[in-house]
N, C-alpha and C. Protein backbone atom coordinates (compact mmCIF):
# COMPACT_ATOMS: atom_id res chain seq x y z
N UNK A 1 -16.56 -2.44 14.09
CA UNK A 1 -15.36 -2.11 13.33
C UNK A 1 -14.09 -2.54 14.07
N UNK A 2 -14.28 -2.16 15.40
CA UNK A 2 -13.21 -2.52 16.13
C UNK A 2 -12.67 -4.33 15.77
N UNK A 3 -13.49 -5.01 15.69
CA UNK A 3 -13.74 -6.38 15.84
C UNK A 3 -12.83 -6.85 14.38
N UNK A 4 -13.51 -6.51 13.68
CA UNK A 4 -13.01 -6.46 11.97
C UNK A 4 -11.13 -5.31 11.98
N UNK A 5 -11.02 -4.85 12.67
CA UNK A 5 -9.30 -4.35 12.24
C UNK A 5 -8.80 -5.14 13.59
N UNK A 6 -9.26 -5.61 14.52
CA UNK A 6 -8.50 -6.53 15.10
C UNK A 6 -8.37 -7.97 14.32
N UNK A 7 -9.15 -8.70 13.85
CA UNK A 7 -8.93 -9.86 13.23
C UNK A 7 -7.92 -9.12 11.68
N UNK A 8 -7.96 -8.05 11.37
CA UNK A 8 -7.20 -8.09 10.31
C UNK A 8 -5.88 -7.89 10.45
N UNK A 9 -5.54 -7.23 11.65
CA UNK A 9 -4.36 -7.48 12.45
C UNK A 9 -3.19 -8.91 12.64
N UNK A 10 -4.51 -9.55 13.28
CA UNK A 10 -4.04 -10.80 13.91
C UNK A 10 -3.43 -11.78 12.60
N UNK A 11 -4.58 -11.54 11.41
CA UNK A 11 -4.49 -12.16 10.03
C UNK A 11 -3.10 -11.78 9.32
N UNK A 12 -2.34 -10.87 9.78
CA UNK A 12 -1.46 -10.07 8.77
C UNK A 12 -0.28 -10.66 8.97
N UNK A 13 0.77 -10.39 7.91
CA UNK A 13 2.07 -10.14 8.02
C UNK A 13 3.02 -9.45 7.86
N UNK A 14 4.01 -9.45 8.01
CA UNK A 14 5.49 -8.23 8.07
C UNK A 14 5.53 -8.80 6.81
N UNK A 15 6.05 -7.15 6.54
CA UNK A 15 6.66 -6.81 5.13
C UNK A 15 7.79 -8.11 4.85
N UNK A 16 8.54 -8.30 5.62
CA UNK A 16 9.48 -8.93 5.19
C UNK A 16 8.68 -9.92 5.06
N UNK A 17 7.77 -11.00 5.46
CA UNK A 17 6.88 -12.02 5.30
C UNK A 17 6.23 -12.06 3.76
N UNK A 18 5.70 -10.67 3.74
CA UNK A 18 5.12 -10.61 2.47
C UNK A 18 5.99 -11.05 1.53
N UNK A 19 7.02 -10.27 1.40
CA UNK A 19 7.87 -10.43 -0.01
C UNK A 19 8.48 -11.73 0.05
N UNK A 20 8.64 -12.38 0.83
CA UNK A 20 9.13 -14.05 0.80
C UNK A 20 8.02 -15.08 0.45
N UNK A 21 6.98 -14.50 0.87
CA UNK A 21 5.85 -15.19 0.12
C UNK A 21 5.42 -15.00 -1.56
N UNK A 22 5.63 -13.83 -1.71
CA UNK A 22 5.75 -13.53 -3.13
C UNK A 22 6.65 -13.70 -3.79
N UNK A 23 7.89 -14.05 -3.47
CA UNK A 23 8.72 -14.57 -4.23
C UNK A 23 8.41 -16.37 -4.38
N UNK A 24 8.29 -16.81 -3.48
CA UNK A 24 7.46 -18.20 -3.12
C UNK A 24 7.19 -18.70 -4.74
N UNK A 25 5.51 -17.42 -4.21
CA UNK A 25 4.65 -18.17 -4.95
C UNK A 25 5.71 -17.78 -6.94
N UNK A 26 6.22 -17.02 -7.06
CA UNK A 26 6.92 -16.51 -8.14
C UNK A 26 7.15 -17.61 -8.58
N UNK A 27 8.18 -18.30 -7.69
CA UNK A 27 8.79 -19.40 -8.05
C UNK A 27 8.15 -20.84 -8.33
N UNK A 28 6.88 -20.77 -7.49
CA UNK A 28 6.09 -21.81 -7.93
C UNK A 28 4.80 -21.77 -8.59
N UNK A 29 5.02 -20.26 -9.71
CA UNK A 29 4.26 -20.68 -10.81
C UNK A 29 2.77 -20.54 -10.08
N UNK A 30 2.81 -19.62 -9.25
CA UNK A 30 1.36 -19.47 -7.98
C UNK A 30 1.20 -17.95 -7.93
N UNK A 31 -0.11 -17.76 -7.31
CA UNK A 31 -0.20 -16.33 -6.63
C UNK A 31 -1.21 -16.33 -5.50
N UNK A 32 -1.36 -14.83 -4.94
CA UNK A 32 -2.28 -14.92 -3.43
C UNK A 32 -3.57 -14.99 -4.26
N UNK A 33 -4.64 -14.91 -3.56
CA UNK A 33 -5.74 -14.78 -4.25
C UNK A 33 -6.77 -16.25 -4.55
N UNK A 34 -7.78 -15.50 -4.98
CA UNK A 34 -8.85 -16.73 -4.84
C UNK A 34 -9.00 -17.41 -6.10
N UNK A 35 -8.20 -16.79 -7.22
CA UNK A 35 -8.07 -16.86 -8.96
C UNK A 35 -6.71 -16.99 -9.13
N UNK A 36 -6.52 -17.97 -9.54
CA UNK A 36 -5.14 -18.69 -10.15
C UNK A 36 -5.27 -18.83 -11.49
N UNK A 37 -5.06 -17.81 -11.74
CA UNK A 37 -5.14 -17.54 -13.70
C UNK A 37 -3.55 -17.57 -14.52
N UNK A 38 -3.40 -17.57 -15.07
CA UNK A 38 -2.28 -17.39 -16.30
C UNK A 38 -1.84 -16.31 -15.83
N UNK A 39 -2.64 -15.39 -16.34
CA UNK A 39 -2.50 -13.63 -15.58
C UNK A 39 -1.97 -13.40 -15.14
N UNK A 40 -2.87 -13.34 -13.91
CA UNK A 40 -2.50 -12.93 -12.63
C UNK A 40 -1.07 -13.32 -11.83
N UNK A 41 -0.88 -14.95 -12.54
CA UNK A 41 0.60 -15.53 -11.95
C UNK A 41 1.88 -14.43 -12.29
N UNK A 42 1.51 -14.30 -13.66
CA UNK A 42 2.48 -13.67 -14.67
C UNK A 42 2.83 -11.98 -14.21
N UNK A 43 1.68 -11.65 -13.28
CA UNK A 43 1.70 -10.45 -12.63
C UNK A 43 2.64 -10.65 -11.14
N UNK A 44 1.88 -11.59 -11.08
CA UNK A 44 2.85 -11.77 -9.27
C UNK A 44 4.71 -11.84 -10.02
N UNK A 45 4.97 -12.73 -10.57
CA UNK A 45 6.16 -12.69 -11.04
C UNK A 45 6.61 -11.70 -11.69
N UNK A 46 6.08 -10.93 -11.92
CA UNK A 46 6.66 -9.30 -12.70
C UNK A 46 6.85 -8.50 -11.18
N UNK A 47 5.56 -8.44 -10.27
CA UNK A 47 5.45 -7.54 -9.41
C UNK A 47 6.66 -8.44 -8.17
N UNK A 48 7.50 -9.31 -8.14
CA UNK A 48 8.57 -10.16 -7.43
C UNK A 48 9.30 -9.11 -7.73
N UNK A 49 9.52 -8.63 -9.01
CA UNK A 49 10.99 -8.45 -9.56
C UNK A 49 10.83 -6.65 -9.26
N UNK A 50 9.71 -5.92 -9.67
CA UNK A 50 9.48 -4.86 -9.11
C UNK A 50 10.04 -4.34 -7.44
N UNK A 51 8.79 -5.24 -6.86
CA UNK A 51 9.63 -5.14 -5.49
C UNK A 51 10.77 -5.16 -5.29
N UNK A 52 11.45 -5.96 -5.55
CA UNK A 52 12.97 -6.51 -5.68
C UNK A 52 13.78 -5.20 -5.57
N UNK A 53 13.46 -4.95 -6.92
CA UNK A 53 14.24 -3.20 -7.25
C UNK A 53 13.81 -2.19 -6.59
N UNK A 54 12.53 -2.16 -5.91
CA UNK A 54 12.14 -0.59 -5.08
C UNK A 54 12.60 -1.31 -3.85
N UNK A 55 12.72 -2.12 -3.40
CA UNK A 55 13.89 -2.50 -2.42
C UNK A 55 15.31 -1.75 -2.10
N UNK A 56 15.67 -2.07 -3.25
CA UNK A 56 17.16 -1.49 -3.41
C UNK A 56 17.32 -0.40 -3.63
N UNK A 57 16.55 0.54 -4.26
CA UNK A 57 16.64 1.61 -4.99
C UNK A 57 15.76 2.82 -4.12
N UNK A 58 15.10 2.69 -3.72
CA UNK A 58 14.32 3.71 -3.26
C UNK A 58 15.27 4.41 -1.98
N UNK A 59 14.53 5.99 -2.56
CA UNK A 59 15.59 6.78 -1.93
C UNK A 59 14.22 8.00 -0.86
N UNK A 60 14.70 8.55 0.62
CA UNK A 60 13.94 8.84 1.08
C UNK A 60 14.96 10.27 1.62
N UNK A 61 14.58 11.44 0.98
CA UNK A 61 15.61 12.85 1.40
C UNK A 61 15.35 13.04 3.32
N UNK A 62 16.39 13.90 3.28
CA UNK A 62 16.86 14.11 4.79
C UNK A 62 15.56 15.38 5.11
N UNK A 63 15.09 16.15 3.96
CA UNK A 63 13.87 16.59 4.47
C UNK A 63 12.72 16.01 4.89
N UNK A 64 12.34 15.01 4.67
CA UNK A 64 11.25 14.04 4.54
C UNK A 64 11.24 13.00 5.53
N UNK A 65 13.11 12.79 5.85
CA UNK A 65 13.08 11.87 7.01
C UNK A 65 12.90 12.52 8.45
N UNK A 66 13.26 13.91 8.29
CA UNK A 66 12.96 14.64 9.42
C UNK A 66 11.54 14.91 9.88
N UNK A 67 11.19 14.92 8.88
CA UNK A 67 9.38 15.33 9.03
C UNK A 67 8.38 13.78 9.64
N UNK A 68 9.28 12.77 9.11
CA UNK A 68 8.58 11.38 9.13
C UNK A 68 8.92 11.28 11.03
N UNK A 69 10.16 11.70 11.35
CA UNK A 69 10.77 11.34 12.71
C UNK A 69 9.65 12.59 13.75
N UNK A 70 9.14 13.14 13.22
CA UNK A 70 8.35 14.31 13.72
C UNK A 70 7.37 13.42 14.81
N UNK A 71 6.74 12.42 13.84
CA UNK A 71 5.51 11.56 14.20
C UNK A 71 5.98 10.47 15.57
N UNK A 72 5.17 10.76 16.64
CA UNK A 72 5.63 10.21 18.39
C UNK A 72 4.59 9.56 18.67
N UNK A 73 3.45 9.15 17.84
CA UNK A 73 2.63 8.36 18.63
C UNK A 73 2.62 6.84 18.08
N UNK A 74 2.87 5.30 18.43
CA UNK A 74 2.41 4.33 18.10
C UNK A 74 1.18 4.15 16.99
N UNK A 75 1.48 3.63 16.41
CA UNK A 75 0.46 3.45 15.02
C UNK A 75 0.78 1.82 14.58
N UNK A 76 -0.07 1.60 14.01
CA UNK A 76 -0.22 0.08 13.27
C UNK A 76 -0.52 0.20 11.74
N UNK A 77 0.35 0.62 10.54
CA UNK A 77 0.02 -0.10 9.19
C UNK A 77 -0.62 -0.75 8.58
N UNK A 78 -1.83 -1.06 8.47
CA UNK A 78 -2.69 -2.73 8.15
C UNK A 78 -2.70 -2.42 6.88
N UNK A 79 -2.09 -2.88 5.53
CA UNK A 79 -2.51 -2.90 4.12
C UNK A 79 -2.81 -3.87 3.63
N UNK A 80 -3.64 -3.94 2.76
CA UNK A 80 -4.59 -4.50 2.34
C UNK A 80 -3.97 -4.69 0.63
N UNK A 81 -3.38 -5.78 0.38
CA UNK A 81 -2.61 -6.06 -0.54
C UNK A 81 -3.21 -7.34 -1.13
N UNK A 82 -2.50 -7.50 -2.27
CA UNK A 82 -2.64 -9.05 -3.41
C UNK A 82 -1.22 -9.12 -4.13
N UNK A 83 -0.49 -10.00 -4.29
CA UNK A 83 0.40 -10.71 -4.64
C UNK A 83 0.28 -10.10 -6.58
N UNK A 84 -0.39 -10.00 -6.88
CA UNK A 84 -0.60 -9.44 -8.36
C UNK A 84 -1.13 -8.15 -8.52
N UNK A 85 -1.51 -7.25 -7.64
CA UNK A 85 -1.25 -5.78 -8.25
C UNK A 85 -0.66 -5.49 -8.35
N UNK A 86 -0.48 -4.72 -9.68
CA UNK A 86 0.57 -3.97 -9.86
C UNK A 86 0.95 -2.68 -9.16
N UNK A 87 -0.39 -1.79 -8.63
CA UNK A 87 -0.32 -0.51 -8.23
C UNK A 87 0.15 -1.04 -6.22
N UNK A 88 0.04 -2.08 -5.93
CA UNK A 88 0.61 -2.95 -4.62
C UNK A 88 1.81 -2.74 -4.50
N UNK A 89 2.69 -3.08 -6.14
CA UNK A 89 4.16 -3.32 -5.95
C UNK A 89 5.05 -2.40 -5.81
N UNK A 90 4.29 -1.24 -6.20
CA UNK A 90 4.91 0.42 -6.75
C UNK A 90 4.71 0.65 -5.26
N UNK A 91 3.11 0.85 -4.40
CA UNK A 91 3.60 1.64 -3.14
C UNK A 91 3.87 0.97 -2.03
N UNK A 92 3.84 -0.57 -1.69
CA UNK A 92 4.05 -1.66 -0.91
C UNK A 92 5.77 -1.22 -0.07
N UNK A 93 6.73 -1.19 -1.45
CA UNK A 93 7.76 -1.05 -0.84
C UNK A 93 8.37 0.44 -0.28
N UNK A 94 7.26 1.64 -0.61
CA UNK A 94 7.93 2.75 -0.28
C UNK A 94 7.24 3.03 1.33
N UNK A 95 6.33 2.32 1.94
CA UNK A 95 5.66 2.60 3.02
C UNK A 95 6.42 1.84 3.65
N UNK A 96 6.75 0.69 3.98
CA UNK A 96 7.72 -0.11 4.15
C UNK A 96 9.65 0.42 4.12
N UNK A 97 9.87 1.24 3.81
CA UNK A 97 11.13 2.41 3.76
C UNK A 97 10.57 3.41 4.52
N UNK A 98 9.59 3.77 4.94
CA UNK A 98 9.20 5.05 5.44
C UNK A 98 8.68 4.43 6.73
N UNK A 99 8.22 2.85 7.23
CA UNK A 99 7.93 2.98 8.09
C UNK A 99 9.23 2.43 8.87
N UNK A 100 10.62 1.72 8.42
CA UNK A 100 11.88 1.48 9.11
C UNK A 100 12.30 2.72 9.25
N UNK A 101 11.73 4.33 8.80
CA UNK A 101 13.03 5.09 9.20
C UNK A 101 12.30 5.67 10.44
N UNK A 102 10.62 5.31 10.95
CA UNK A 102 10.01 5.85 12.14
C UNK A 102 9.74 4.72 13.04
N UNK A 103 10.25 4.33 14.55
CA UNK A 103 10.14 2.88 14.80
C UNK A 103 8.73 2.75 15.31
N UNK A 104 7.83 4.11 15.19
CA UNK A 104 6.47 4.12 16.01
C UNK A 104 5.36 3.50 14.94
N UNK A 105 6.19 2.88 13.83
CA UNK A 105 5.16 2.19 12.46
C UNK A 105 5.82 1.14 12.58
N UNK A 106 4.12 0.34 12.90
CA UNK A 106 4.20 -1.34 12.80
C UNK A 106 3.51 -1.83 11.56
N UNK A 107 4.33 -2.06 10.55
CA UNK A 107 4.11 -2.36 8.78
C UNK A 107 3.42 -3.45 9.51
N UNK A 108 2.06 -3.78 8.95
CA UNK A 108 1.64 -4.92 9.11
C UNK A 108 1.01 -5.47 7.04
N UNK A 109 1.20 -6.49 6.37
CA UNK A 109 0.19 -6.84 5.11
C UNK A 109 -0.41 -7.28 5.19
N UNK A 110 -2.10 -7.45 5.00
CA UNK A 110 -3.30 -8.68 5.05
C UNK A 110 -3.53 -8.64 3.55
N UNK A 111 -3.87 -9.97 3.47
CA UNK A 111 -4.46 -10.44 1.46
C UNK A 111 -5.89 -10.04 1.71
N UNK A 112 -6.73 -9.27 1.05
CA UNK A 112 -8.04 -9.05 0.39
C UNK A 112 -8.72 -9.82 0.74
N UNK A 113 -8.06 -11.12 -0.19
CA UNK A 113 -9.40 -12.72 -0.63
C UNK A 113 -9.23 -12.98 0.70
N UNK A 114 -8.36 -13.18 1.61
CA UNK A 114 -8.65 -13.89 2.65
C UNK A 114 -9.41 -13.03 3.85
N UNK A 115 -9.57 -11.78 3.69
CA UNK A 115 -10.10 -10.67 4.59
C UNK A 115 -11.55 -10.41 3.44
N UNK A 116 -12.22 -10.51 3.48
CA UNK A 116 -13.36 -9.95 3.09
C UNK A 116 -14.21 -9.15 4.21
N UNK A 117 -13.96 -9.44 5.00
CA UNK A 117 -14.99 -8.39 6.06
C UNK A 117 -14.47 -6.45 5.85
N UNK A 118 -13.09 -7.05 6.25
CA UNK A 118 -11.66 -5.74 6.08
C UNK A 118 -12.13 -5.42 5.05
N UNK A 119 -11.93 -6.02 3.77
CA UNK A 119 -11.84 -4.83 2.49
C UNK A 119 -13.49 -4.51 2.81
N UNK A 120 -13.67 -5.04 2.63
CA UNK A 120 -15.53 -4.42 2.64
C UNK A 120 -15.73 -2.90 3.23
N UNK A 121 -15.26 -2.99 4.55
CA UNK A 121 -15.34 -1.96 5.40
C UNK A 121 -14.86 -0.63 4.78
N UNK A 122 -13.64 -0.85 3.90
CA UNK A 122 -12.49 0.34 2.98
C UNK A 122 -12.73 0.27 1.68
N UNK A 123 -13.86 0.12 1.34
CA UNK A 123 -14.21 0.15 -0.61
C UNK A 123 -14.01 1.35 -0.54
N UNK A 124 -13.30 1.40 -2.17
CA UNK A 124 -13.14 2.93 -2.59
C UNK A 124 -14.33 3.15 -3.75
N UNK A 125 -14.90 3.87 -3.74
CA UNK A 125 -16.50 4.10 -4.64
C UNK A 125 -16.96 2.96 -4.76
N UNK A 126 -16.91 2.10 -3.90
CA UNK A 126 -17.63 1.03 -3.90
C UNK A 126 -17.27 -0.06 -4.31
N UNK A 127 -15.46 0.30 -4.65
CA UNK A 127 -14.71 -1.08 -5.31
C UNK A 127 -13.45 -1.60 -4.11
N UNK A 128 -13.98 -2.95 -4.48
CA UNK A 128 -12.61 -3.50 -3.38
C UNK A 128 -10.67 -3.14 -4.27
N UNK A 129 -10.85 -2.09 -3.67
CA UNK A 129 -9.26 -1.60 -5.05
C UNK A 129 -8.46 -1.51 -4.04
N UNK A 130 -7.40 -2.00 -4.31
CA UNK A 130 -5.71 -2.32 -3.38
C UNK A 130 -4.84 -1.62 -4.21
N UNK A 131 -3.57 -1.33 -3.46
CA UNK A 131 -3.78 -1.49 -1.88
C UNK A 131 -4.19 -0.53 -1.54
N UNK A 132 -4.84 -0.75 -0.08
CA UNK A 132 -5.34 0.38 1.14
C UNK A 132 -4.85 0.34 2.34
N UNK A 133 -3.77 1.07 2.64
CA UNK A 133 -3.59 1.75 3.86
C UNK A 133 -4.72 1.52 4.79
N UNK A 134 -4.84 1.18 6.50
CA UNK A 134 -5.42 1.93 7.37
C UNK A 134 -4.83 2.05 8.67
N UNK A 135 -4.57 3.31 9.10
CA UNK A 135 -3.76 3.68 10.04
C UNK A 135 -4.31 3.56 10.94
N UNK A 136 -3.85 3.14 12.26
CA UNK A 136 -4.52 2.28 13.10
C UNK A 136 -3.68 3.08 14.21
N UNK A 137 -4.72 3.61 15.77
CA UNK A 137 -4.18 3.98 16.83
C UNK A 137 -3.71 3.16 17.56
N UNK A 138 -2.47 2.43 17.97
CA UNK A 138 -2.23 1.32 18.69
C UNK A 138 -2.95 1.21 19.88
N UNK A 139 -3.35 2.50 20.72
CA UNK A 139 -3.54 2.68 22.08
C UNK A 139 -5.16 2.48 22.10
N UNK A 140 -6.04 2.60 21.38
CA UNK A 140 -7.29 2.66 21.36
C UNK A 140 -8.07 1.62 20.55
N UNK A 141 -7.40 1.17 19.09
CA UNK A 141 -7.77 0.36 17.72
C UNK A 141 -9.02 1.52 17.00
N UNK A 142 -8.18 3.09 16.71
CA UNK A 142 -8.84 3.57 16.17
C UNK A 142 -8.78 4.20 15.15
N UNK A 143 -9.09 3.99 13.82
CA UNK A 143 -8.58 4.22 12.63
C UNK A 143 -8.83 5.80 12.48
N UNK A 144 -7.51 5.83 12.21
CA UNK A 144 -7.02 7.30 11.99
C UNK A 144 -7.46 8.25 10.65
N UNK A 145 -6.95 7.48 9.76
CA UNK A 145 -6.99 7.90 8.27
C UNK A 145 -6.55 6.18 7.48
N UNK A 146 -6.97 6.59 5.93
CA UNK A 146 -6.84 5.38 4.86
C UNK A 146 -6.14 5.77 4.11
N UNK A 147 -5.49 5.59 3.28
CA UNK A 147 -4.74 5.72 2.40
C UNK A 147 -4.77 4.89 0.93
N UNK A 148 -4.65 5.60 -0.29
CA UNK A 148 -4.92 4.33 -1.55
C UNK A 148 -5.78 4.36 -2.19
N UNK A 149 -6.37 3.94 -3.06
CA UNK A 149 -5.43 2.67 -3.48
C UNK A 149 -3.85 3.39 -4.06
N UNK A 150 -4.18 4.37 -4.76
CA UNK A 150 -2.75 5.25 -5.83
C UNK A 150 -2.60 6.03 -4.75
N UNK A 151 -1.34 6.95 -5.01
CA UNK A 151 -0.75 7.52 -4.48
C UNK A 151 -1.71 9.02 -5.31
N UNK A 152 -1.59 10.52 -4.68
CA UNK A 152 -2.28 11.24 -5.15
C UNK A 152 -2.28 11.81 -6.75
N UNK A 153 -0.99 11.55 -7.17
CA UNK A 153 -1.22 12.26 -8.32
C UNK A 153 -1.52 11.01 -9.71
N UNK A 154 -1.11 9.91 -9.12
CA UNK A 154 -1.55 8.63 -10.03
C UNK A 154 -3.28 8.96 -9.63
N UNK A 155 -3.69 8.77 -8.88
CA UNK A 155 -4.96 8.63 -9.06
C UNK A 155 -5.45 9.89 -9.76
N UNK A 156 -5.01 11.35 -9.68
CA UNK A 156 -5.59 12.15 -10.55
C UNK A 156 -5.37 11.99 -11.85
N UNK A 157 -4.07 11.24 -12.70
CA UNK A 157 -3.87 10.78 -13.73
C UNK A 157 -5.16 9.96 -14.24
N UNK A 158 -5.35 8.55 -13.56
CA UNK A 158 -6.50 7.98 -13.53
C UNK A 158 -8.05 8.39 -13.72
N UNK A 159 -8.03 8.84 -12.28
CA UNK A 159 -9.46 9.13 -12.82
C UNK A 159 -9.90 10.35 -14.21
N UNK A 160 -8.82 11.18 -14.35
CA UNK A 160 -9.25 12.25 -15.72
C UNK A 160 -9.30 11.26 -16.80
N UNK A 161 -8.38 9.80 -16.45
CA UNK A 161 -8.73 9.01 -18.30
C UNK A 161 -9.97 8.45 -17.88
N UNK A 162 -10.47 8.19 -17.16
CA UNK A 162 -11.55 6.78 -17.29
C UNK A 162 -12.81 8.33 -17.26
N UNK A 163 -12.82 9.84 -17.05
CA UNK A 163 -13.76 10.79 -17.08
C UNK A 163 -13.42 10.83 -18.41
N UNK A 164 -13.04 10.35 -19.38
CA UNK A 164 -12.16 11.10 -20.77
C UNK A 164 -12.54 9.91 -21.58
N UNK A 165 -12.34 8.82 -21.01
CA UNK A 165 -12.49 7.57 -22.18
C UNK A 165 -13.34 6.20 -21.25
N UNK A 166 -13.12 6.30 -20.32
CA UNK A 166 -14.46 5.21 -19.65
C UNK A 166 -13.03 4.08 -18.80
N UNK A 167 -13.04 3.17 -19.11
CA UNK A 167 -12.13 2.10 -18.75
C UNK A 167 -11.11 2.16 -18.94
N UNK A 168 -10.01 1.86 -18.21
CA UNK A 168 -8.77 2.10 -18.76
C UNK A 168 -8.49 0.97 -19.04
N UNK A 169 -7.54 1.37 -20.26
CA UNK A 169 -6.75 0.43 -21.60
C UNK A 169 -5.43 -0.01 -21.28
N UNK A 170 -4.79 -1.20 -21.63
CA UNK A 170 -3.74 -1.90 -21.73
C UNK A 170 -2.45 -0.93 -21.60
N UNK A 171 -2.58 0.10 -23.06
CA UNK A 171 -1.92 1.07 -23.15
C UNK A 171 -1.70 2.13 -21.57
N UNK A 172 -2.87 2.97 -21.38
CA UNK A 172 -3.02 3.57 -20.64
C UNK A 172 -2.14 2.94 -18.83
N UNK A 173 -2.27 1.21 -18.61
CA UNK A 173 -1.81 0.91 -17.92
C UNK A 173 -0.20 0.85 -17.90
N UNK A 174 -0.33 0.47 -19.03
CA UNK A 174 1.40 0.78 -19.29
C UNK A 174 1.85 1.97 -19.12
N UNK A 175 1.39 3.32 -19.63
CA UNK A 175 1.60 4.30 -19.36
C UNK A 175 1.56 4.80 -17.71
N UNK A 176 0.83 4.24 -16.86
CA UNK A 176 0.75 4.14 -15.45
C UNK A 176 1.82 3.65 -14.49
N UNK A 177 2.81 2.63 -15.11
CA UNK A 177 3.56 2.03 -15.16
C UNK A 177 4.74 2.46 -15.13
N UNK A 178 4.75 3.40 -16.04
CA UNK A 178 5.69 4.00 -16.33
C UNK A 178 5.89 5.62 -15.27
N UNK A 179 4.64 6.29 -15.17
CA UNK A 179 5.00 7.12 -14.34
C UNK A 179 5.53 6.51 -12.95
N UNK A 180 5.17 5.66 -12.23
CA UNK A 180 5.52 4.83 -10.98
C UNK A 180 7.09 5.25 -11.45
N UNK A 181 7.52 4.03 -12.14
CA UNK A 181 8.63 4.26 -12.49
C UNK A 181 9.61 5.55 -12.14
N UNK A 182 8.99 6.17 -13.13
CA UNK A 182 9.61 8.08 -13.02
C UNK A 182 9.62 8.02 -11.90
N UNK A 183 8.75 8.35 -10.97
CA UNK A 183 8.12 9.19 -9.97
C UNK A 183 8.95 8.91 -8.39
N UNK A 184 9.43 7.21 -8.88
CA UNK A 184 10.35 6.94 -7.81
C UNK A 184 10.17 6.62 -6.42
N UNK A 185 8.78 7.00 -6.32
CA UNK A 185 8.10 6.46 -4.78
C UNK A 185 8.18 7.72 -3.85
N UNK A 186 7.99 9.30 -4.62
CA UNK A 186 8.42 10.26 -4.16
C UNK A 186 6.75 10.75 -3.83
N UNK A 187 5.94 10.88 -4.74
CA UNK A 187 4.45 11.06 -4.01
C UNK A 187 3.79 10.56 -2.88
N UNK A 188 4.08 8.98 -3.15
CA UNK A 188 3.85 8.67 -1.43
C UNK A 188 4.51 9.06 -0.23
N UNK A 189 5.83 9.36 -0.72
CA UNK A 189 6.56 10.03 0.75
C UNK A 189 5.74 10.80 0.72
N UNK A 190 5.47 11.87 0.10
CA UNK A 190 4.90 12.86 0.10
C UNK A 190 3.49 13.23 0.28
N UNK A 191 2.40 12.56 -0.18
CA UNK A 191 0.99 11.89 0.51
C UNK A 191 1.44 11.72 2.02
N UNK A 192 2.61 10.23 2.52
CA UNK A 192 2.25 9.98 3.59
C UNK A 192 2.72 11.18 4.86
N UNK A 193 3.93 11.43 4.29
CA UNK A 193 4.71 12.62 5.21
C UNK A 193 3.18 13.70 5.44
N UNK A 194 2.55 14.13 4.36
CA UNK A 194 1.87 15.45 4.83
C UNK A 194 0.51 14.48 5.53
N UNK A 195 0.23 13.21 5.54
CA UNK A 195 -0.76 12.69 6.70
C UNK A 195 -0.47 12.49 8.10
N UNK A 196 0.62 12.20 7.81
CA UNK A 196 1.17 12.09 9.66
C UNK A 196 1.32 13.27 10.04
N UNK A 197 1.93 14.53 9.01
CA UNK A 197 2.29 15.65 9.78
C UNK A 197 0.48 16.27 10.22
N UNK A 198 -0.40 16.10 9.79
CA UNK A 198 -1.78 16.33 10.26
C UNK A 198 -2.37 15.67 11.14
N UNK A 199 -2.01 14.06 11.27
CA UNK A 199 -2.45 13.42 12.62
C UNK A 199 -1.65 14.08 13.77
N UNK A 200 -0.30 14.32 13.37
CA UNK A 200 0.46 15.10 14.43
C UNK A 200 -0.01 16.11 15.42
N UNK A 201 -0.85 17.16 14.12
CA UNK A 201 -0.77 18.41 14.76
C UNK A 201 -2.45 18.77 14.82
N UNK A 202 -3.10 17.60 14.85
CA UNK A 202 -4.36 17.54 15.07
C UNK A 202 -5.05 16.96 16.70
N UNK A 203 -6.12 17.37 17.18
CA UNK A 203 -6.52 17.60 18.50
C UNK A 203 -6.18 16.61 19.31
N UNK A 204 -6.12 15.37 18.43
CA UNK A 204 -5.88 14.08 19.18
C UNK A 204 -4.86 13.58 19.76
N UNK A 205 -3.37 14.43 18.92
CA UNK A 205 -2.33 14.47 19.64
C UNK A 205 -1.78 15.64 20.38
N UNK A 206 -3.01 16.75 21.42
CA UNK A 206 -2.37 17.84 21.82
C UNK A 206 -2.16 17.55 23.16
């Protein structure tokens, strides 16, 4: 394992890397990935303009930044992203705001298609689903906790439709879409704030 989050390391890039690449490919009618579909392009160029705005817009309270500044040990970010998820573009940029306001988070992005060993290792029920968080001990290379693919209460949204109706629908994604939206990038503070405050105050950092 060790072997596999060091090469996914080495493989990665800064946030700021990412989004210049995705605007890139935006512009040239491209996306990451091993499938260059109609689609998927049409997704990367929606999810450009997304980012764009949770860029600018995302807001992180003075409770939350205090709790984030709590966290004193070196850590490494490795997410596990694609240029066309959509559920990528929603939490990509709020971990990325949360890890400039703690300087002990090194945002790192790796692409999927080009990591196959990595995602393998972090299937969620057995699906390669992005993005995934894995928090990484700088001092040891020892994964802490994962995070993802949704943030907690999107995924409880989720999984009650696909227990309710099987696959989720066009509609239903749109509707997914839309809570992101609402929600503002306030669950993941909130997911990530109450994970660090537990790596914190757990044996490993006494």
């Amino acid at each position: 394992m060790k072997t596999i989050i060091e090469s996914g390391i080495k493989n990665s890039m800064s946030y700021k890397a990412y989004r210049e690449l995705v605007k890139e490919l935006a512009q040239k009618n491209a996306t990451t990935g091993h499938e260059q579909s109609a689609t998927l392009i049409n997704y990367t160029k929606l999810n450009d303009r997304r980012m764009r705005r949770w860029d600018k817009t995302l807001k992180v309270s003075a409770a939350s930044k205090k709790r984030l500044l709590g966290f004193d040990t070196k850590i490494t970010w490795l997410v596990i992203a694609e240029s066309w998820c959509g559920d990528a573009a929603h939490v990509l940029p709020v971990l990325n705001k949360i890890a400039e306001i703690n300087s002990n988070i090194n945002f790192r992005v790796v692409l999927r298609d080009e990591n196959p060993q990595l995602m393998d290792a972090f299937l969620t029920f057995g699906n390669r689903a992005i993005p995934k968080l894995i928090i990484i001990d700088d001092a040891t290379i020892e994964v802490l906790a994962t995070y993802g693919p949704r943030p907690s209460e999107a995924s409880g949204y989720v999984n009650r439709y696909k227990a309710m109706n099987g696959a989720l629908t066009q509609s239903f994604k749109e509707d997914l879409q839309h809570w992101y939206n609402n929600n503002k990038g306030q669950n993941v503070i909130d997911d990530i704030t109450e994970i660090l405050s537990q790596l914190q105050s757990s044996t490993v950092y006494q």
